[in-house]
N, C-alpha and C. Protein backbone atom coordinates (compact mmCIF):
# COMPACT_ATOMS: atom_id res chain seq x y z
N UNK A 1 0.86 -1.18 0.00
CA UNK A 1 0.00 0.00 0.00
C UNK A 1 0.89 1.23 0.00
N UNK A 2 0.60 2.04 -1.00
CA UNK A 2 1.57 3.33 -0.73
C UNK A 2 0.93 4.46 0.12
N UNK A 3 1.70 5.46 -0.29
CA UNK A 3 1.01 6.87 0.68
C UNK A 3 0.00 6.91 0.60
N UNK A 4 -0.57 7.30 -0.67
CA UNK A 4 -1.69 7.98 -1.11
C UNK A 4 -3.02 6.88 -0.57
N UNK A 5 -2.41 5.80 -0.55
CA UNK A 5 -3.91 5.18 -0.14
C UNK A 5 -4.11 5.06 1.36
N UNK A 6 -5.57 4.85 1.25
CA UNK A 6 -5.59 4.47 2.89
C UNK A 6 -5.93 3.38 3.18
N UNK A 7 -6.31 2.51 4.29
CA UNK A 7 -6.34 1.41 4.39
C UNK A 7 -8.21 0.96 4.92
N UNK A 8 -9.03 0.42 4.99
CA UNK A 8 -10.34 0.82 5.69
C UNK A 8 -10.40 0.98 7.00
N UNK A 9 -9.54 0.41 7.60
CA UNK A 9 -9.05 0.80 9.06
C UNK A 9 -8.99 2.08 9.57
N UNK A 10 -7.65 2.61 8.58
CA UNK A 10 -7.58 3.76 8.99
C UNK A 10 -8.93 4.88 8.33
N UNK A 11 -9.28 4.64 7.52
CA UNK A 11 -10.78 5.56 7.11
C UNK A 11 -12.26 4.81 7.29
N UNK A 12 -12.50 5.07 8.49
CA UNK A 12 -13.87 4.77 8.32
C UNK A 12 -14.78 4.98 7.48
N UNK A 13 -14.35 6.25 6.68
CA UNK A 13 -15.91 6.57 6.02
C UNK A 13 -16.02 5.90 4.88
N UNK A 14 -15.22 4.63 4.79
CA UNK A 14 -15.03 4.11 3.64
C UNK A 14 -15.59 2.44 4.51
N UNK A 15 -16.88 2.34 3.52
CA UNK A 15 -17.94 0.95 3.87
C UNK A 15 -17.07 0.13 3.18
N UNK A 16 -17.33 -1.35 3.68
CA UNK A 16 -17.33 -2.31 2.89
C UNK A 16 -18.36 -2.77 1.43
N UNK A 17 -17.76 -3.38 0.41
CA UNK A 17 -18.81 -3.33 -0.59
C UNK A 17 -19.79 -4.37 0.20
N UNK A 18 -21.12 -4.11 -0.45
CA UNK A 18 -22.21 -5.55 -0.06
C UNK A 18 -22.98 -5.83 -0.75
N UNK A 19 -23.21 -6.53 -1.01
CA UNK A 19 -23.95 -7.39 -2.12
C UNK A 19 -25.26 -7.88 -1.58
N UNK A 20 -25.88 -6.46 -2.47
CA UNK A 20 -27.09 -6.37 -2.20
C UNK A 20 -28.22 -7.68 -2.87
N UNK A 21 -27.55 -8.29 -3.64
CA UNK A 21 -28.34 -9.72 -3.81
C UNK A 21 -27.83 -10.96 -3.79
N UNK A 22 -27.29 -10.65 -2.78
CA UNK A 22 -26.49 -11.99 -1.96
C UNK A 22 -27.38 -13.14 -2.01
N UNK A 23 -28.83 -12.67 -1.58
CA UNK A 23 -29.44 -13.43 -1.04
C UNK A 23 -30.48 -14.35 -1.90
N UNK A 24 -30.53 -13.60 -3.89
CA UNK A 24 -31.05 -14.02 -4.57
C UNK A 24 -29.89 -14.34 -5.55
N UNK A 25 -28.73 -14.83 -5.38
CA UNK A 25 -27.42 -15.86 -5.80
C UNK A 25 -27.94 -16.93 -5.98
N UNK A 26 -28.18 -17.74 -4.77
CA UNK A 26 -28.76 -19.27 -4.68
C UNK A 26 -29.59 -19.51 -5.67
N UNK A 27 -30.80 -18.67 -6.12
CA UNK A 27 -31.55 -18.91 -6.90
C UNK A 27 -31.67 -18.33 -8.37
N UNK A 28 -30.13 -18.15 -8.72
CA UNK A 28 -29.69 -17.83 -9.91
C UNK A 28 -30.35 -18.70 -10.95
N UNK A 29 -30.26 -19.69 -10.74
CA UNK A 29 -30.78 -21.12 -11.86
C UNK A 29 -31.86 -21.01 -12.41
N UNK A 30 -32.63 -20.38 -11.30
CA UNK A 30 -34.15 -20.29 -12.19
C UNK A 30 -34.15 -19.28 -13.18
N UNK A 31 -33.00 -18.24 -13.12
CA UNK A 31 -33.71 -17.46 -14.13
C UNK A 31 -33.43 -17.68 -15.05
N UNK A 32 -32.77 -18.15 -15.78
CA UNK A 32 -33.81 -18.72 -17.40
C UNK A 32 -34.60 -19.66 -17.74
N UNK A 33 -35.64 -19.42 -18.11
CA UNK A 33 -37.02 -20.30 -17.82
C UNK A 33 -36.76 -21.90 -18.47
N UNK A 34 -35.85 -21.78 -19.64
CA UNK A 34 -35.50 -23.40 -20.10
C UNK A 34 -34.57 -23.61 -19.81
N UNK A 35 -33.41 -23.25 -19.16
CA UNK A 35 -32.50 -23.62 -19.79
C UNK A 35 -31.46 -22.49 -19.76
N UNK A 36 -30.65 -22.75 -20.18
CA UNK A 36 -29.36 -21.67 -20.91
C UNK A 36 -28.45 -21.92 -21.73
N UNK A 37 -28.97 -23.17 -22.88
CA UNK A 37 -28.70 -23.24 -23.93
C UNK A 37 -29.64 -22.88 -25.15
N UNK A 38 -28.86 -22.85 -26.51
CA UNK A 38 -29.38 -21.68 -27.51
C UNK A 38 -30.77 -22.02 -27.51
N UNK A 39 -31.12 -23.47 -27.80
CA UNK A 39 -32.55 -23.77 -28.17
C UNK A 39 -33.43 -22.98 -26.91
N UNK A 40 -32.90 -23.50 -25.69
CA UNK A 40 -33.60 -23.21 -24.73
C UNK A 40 -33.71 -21.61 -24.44
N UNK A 41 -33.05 -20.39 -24.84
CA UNK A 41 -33.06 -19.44 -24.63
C UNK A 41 -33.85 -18.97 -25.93
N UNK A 42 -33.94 -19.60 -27.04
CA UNK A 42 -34.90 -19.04 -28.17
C UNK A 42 -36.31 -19.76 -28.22
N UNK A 43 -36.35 -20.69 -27.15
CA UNK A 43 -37.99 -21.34 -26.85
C UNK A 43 -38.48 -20.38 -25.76
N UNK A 44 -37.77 -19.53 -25.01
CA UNK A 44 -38.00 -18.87 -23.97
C UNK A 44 -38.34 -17.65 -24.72
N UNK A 45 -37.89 -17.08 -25.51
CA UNK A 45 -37.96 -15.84 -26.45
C UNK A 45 -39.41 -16.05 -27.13
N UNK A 46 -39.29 -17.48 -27.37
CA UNK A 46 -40.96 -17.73 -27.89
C UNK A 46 -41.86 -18.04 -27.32
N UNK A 47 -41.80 -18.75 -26.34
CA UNK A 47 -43.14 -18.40 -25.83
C UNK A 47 -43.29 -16.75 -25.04
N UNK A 48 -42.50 -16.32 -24.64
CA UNK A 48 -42.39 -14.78 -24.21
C UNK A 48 -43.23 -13.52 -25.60
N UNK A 49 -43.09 -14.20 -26.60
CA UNK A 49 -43.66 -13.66 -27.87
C UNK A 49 -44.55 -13.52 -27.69
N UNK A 50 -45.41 -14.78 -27.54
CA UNK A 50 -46.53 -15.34 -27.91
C UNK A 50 -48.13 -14.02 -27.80
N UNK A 51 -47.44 -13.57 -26.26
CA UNK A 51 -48.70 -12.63 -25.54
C UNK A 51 -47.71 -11.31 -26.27
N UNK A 52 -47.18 -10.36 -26.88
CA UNK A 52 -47.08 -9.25 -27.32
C UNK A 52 -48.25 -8.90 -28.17
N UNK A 53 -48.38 -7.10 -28.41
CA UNK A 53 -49.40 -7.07 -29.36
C UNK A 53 -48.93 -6.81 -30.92
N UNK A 54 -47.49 -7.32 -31.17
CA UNK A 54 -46.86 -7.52 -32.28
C UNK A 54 -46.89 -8.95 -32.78
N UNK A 55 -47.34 -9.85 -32.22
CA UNK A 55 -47.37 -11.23 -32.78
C UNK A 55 -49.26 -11.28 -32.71
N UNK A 56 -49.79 -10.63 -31.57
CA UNK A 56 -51.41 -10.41 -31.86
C UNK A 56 -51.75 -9.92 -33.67
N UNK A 57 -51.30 -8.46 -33.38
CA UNK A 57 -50.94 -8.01 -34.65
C UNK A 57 -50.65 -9.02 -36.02
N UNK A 58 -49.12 -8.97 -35.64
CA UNK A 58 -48.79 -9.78 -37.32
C UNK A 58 -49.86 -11.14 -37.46
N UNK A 59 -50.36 -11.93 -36.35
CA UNK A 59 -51.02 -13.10 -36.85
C UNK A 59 -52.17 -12.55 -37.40
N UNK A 60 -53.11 -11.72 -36.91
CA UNK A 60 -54.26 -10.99 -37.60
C UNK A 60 -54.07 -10.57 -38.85
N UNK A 61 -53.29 -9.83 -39.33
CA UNK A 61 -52.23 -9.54 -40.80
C UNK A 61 -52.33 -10.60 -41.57
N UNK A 62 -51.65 -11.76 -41.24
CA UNK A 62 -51.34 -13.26 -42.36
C UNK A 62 -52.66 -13.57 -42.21
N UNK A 63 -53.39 -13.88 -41.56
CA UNK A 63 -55.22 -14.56 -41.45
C UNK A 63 -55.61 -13.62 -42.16
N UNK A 64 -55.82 -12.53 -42.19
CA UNK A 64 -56.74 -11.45 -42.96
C UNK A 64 -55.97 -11.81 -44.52
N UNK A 65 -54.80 -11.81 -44.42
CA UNK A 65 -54.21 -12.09 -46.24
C UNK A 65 -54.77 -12.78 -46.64
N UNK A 66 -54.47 -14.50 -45.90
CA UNK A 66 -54.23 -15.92 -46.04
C UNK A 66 -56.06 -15.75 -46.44
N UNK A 67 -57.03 -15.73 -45.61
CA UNK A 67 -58.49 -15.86 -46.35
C UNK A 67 -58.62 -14.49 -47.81
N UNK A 68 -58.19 -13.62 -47.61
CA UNK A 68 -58.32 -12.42 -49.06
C UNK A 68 -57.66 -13.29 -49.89
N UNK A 69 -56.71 -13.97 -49.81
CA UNK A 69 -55.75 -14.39 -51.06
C UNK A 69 -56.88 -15.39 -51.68
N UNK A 70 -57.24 -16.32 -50.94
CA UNK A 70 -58.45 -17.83 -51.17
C UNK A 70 -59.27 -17.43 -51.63
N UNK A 71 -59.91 -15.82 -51.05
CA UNK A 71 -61.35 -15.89 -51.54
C UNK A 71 -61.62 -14.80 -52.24
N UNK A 72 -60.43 -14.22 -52.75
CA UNK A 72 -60.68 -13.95 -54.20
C UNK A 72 -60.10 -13.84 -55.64
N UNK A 73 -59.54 -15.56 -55.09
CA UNK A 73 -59.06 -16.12 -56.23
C UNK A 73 -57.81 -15.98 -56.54
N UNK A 74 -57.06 -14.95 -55.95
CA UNK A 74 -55.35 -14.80 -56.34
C UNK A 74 -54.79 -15.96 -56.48
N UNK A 75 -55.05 -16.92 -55.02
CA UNK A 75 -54.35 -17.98 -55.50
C UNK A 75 -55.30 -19.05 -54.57
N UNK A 76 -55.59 -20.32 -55.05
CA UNK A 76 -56.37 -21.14 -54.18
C UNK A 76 -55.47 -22.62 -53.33
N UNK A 77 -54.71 -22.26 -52.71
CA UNK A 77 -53.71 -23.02 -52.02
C UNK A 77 -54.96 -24.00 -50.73
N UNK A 78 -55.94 -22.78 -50.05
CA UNK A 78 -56.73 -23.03 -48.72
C UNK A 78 -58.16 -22.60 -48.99
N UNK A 79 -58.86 -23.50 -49.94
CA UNK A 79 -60.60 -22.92 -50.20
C UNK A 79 -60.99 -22.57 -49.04
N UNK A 80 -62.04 -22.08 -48.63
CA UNK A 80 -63.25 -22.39 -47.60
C UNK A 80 -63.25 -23.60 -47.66
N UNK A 81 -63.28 -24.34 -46.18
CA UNK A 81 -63.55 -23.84 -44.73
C UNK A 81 -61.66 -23.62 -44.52
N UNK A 82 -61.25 -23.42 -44.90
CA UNK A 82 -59.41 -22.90 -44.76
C UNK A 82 -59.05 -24.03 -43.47
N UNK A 83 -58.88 -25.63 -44.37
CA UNK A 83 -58.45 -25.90 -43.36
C UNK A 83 -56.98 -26.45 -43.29
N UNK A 84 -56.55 -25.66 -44.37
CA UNK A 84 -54.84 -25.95 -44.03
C UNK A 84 -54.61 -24.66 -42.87
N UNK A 85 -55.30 -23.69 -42.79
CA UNK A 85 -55.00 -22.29 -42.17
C UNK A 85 -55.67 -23.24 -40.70
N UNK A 86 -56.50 -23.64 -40.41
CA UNK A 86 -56.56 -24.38 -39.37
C UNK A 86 -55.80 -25.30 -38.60
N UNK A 87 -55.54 -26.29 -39.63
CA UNK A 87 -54.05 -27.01 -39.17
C UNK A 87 -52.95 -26.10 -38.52
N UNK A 88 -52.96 -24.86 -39.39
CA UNK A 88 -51.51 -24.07 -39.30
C UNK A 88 -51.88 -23.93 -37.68
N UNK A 89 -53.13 -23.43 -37.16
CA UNK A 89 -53.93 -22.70 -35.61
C UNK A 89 -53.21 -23.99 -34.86
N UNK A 90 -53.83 -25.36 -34.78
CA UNK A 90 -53.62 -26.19 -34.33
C UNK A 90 -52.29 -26.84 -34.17
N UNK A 91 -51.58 -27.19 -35.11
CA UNK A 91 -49.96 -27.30 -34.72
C UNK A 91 -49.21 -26.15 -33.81
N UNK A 92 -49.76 -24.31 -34.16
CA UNK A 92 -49.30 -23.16 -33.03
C UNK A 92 -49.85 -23.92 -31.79
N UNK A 93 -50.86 -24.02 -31.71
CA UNK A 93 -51.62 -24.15 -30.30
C UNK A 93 -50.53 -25.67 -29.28
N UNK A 94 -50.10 -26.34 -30.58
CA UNK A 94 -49.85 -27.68 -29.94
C UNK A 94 -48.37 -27.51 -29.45
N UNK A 95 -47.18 -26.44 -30.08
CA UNK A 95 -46.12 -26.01 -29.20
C UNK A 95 -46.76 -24.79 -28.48
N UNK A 96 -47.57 -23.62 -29.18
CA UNK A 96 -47.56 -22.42 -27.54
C UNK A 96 -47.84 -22.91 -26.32
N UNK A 97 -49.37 -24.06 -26.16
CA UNK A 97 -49.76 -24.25 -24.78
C UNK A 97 -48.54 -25.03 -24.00
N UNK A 98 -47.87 -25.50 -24.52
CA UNK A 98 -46.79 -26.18 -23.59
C UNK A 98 -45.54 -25.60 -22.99
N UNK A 99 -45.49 -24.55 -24.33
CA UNK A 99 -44.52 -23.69 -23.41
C UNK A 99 -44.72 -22.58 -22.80
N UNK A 100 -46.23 -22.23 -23.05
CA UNK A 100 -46.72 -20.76 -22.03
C UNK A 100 -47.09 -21.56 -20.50
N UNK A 101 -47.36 -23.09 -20.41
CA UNK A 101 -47.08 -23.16 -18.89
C UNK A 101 -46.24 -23.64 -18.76
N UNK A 102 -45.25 -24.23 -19.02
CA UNK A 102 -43.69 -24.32 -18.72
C UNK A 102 -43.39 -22.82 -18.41
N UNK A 103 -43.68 -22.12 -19.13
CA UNK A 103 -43.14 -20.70 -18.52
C UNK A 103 -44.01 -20.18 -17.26
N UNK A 104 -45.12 -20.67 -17.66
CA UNK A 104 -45.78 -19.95 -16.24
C UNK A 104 -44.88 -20.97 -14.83
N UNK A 105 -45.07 -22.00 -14.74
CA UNK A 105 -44.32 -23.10 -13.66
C UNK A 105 -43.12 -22.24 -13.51
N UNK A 106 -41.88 -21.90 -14.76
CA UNK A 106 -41.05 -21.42 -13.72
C UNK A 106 -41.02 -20.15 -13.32
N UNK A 107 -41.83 -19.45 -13.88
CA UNK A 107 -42.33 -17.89 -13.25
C UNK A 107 -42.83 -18.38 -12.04
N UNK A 108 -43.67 -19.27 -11.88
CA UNK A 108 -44.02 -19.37 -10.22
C UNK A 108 -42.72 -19.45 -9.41
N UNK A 109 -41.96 -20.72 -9.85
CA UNK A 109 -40.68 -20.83 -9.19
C UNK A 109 -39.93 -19.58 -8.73
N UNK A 110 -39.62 -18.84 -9.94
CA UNK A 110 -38.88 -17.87 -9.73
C UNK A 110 -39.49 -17.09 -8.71
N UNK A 111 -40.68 -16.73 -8.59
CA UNK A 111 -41.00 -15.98 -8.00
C UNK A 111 -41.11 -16.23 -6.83
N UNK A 112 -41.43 -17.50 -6.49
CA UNK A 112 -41.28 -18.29 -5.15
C UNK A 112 -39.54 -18.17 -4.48
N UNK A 113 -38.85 -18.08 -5.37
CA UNK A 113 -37.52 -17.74 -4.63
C UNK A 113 -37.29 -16.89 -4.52
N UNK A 114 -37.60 -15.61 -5.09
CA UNK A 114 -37.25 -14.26 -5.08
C UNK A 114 -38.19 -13.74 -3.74
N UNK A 115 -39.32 -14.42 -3.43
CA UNK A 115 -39.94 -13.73 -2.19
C UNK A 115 -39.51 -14.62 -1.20
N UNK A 116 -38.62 -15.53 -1.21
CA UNK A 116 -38.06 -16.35 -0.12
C UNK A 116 -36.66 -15.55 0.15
N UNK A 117 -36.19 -14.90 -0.82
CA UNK A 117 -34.60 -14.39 -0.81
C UNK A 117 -35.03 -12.69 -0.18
N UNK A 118 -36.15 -12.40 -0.74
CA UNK A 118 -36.66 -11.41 -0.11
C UNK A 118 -36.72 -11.53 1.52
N UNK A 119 -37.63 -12.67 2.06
CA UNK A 119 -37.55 -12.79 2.49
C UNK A 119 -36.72 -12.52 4.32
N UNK A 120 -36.03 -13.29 3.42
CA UNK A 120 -34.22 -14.02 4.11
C UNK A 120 -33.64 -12.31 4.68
N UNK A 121 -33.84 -11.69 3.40
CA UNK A 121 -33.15 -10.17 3.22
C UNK A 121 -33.79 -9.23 4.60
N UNK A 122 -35.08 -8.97 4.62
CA UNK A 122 -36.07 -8.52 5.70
C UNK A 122 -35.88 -8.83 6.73
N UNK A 123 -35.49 -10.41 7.07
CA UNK A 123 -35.16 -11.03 8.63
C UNK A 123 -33.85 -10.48 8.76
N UNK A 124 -32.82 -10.32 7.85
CA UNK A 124 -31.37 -9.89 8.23
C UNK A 124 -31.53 -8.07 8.68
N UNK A 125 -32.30 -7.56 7.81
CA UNK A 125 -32.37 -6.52 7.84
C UNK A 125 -33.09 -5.93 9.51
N UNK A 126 -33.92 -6.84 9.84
CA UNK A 126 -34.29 -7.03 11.52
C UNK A 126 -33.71 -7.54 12.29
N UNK A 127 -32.76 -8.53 12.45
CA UNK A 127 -31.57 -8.50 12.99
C UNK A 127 -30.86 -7.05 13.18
N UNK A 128 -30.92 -6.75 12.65
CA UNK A 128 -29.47 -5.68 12.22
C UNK A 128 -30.30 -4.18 12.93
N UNK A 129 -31.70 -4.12 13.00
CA UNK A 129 -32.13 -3.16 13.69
C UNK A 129 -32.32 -3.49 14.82
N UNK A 130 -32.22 -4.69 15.10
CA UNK A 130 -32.40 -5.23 16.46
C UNK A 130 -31.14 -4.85 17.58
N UNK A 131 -30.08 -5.24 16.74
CA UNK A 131 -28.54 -5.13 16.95
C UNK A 131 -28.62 -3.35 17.32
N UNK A 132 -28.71 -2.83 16.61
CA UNK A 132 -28.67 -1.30 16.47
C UNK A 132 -29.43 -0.81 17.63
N UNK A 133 -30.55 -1.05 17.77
CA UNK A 133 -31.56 -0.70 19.17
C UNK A 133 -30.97 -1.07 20.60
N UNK A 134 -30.30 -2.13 20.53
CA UNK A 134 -29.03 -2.91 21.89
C UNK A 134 -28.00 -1.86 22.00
N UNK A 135 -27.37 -1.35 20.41
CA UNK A 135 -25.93 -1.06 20.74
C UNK A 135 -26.57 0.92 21.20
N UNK A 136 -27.89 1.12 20.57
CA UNK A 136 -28.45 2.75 21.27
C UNK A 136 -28.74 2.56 22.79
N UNK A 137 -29.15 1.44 23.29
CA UNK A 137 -29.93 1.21 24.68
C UNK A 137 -28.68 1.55 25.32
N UNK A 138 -27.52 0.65 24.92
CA UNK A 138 -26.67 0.47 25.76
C UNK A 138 -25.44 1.97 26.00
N UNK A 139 -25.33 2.52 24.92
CA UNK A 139 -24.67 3.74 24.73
C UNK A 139 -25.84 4.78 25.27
N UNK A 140 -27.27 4.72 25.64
CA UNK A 140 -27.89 5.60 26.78
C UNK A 140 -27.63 5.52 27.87
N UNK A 141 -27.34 4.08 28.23
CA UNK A 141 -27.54 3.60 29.82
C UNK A 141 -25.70 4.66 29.84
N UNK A 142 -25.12 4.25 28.60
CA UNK A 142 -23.71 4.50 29.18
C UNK A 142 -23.66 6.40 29.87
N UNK A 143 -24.25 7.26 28.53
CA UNK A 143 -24.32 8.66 28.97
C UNK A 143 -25.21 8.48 29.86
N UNK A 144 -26.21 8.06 30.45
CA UNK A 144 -26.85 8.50 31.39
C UNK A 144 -26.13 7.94 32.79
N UNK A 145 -25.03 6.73 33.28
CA UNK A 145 -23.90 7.03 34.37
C UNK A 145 -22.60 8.13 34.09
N UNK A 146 -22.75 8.67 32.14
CA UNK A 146 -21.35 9.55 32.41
C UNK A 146 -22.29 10.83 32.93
N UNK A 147 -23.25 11.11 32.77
CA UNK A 147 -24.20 12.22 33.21
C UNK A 147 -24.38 12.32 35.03
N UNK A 148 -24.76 11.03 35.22
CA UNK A 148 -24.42 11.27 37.09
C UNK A 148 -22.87 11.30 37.82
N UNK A 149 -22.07 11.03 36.52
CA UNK A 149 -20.53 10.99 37.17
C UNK A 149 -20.68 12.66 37.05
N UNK A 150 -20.79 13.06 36.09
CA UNK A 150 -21.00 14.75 35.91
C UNK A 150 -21.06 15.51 36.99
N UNK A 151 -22.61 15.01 36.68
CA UNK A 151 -23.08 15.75 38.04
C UNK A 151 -22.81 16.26 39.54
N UNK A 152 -22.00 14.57 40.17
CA UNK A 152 -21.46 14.30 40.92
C UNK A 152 -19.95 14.69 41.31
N UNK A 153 -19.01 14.57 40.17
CA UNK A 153 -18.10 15.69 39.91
C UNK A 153 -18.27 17.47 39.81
N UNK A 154 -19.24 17.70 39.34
CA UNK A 154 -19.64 19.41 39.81
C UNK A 154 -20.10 19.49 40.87
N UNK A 155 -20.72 18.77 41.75
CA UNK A 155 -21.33 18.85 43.28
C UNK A 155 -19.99 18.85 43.85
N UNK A 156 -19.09 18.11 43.53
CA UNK A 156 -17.85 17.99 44.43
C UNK A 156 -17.03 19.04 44.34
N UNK A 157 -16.60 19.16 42.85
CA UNK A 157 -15.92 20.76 42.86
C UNK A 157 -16.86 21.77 43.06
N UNK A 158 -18.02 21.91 43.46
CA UNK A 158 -18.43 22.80 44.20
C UNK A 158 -18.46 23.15 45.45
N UNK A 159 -18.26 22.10 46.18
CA UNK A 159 -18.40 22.04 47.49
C UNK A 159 -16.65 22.02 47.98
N UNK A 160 -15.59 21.63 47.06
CA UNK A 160 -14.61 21.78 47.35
C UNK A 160 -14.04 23.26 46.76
N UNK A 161 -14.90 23.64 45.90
CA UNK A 161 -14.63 25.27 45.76
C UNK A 161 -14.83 26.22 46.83
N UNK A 162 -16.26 25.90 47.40
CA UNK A 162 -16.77 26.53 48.81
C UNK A 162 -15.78 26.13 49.91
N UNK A 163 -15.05 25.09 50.20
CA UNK A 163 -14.22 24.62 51.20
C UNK A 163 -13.01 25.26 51.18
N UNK A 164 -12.29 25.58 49.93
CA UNK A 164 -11.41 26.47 49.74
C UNK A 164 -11.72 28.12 49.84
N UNK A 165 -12.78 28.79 49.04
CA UNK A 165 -13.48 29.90 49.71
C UNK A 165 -13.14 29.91 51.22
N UNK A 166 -13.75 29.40 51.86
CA UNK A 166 -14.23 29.19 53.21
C UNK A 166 -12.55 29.07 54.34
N UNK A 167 -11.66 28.26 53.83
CA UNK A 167 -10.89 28.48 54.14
C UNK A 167 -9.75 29.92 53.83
N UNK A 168 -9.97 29.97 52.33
CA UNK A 168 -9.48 31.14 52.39
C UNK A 168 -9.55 32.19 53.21
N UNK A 169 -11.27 32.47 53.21
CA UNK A 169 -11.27 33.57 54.32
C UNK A 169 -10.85 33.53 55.59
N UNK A 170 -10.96 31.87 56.07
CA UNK A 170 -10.34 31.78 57.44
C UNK A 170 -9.17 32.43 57.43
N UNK A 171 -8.51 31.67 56.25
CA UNK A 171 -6.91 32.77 56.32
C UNK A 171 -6.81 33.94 56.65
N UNK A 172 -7.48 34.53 55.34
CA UNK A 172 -7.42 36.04 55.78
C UNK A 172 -7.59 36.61 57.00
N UNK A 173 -8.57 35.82 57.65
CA UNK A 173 -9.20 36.49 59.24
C UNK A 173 -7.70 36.19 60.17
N UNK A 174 -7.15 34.84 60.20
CA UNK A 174 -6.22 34.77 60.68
C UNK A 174 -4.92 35.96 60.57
N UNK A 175 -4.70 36.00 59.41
CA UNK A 175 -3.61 36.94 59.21
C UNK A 175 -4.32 38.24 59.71
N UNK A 176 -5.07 38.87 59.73
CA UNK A 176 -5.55 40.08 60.04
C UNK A 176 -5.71 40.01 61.19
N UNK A 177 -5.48 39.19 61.94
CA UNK A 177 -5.62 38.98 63.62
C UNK A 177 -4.02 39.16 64.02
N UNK A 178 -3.25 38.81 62.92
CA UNK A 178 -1.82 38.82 63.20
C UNK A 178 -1.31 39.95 63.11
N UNK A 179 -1.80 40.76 62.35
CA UNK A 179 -1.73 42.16 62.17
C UNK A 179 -1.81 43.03 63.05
C-alpha cells in the first residue's frame, strides 16, 4: 500500500462493498425459464412472444391475407372452410400451450424464490435493527452514568470550591488577627 492510499481501518468513512443480492445468488438457476442453452433461450424468447401485441398483430395480418388471397381467387392453395390455415392454428396451439405453462411453472418458481430471498433479506435486515436498538440502549444507559458521574463531579468541585473559599477567608481572618 503506498502513501496515497488508505487502508479501511484507517478511514472509516469508507464501507465495505455488499452485495445487495447476496441473497437471490442461490436462486440464480431459475432465471432462465428453459435452460441456458441456444434452443432453450430461443424457446424462452418464444413463448415470451406469444402474448405481445406484435405477434397479436402480425397473426391478424397473415389470417386477414391468407383468407383475401383464397377468396378472391389470387391464388387457391386453402378454399373455404381454410383448413390448411386451421391445421396451421392447431400445430401453433400444440407447441404455444406447452410452453406458455412451462413458462408460467417457472415464473411461479422464480418468484417463489425471489420472495423467499426477499424474504431471508427482511429477517437480516431485523436483525441488524435489532442489533442497532441494543448497541443505542446500551450507549444511553452508558451517557446517562457519564451524566451522574458529571453531576457528581460538579457537586464535588463545588463544594470543594466553597471549602477552599471558606478556608481562604479563614486565612485572611487569621492573618488580620496577626496584624
Amino acid at each position: 500500500m503506498n502513501a496515497n492510499e488508505t487502508s479501511p481501518a484507517k478511514n472509516p468513512a469508507k464501507k465495505p462493498k455488499v452485495d445487495h443480492l447476496r441473497f437471490h445468488r442461490k436462486h440464480q438457476k431459475l432465471l432462465p425459464t428453459f435452460g441456458e442453452n441456444w434452443f432453450a433461450l430461443k424457446a424462452e424468447a418464444f413463448a415470451r412472444f406469444f402474448g405481445t401485441p406484435l405477434f397479436l398483430g402480425a397473426q391478424t395480418i397473415i389470417v386477414v391475407v391468407w383468407i383475401a388471397v383464397n377468396e378472391f381467387g389470387w391464388a387457391k392453395f386453402d378454399i373455404y372452410p381454410f383448413i390448411l390455415l386451421n391445421l396451421a392454428f392447431s400445430l401453433q396451439a400444440a407447441y404455444a400451450a406447452p410452453l406458455i405453462l412451462l413458462a408460467q411453472t417457472r415464473q411461479a418458481e422464480r418468484d417463489k424464490a425471489n420472495a423467499e430471498a426477499d424474504a431471508l433479506h427482511r429477517e437480516e435486515l431485523a436483525h441488524l435493527n435489532d442489533q442497532r436498538l441494543e448497541i443505542a440502549a446500551q450507549q444511553n444507559e452508558q451517557m446517562l452514568k457519564l451524566l451522574e458521574q458529571n453531576t457528581e463531579l460538579t457537586n464535588l468541585t463545588k463544594q470543594l470550591t466553597e471549602r477552599v473559599e471558606h478556608l481562604t477567608i479563614e486565612l485572611h481572618k487569621k492573618l488580620m488577627e496577626k496584624e
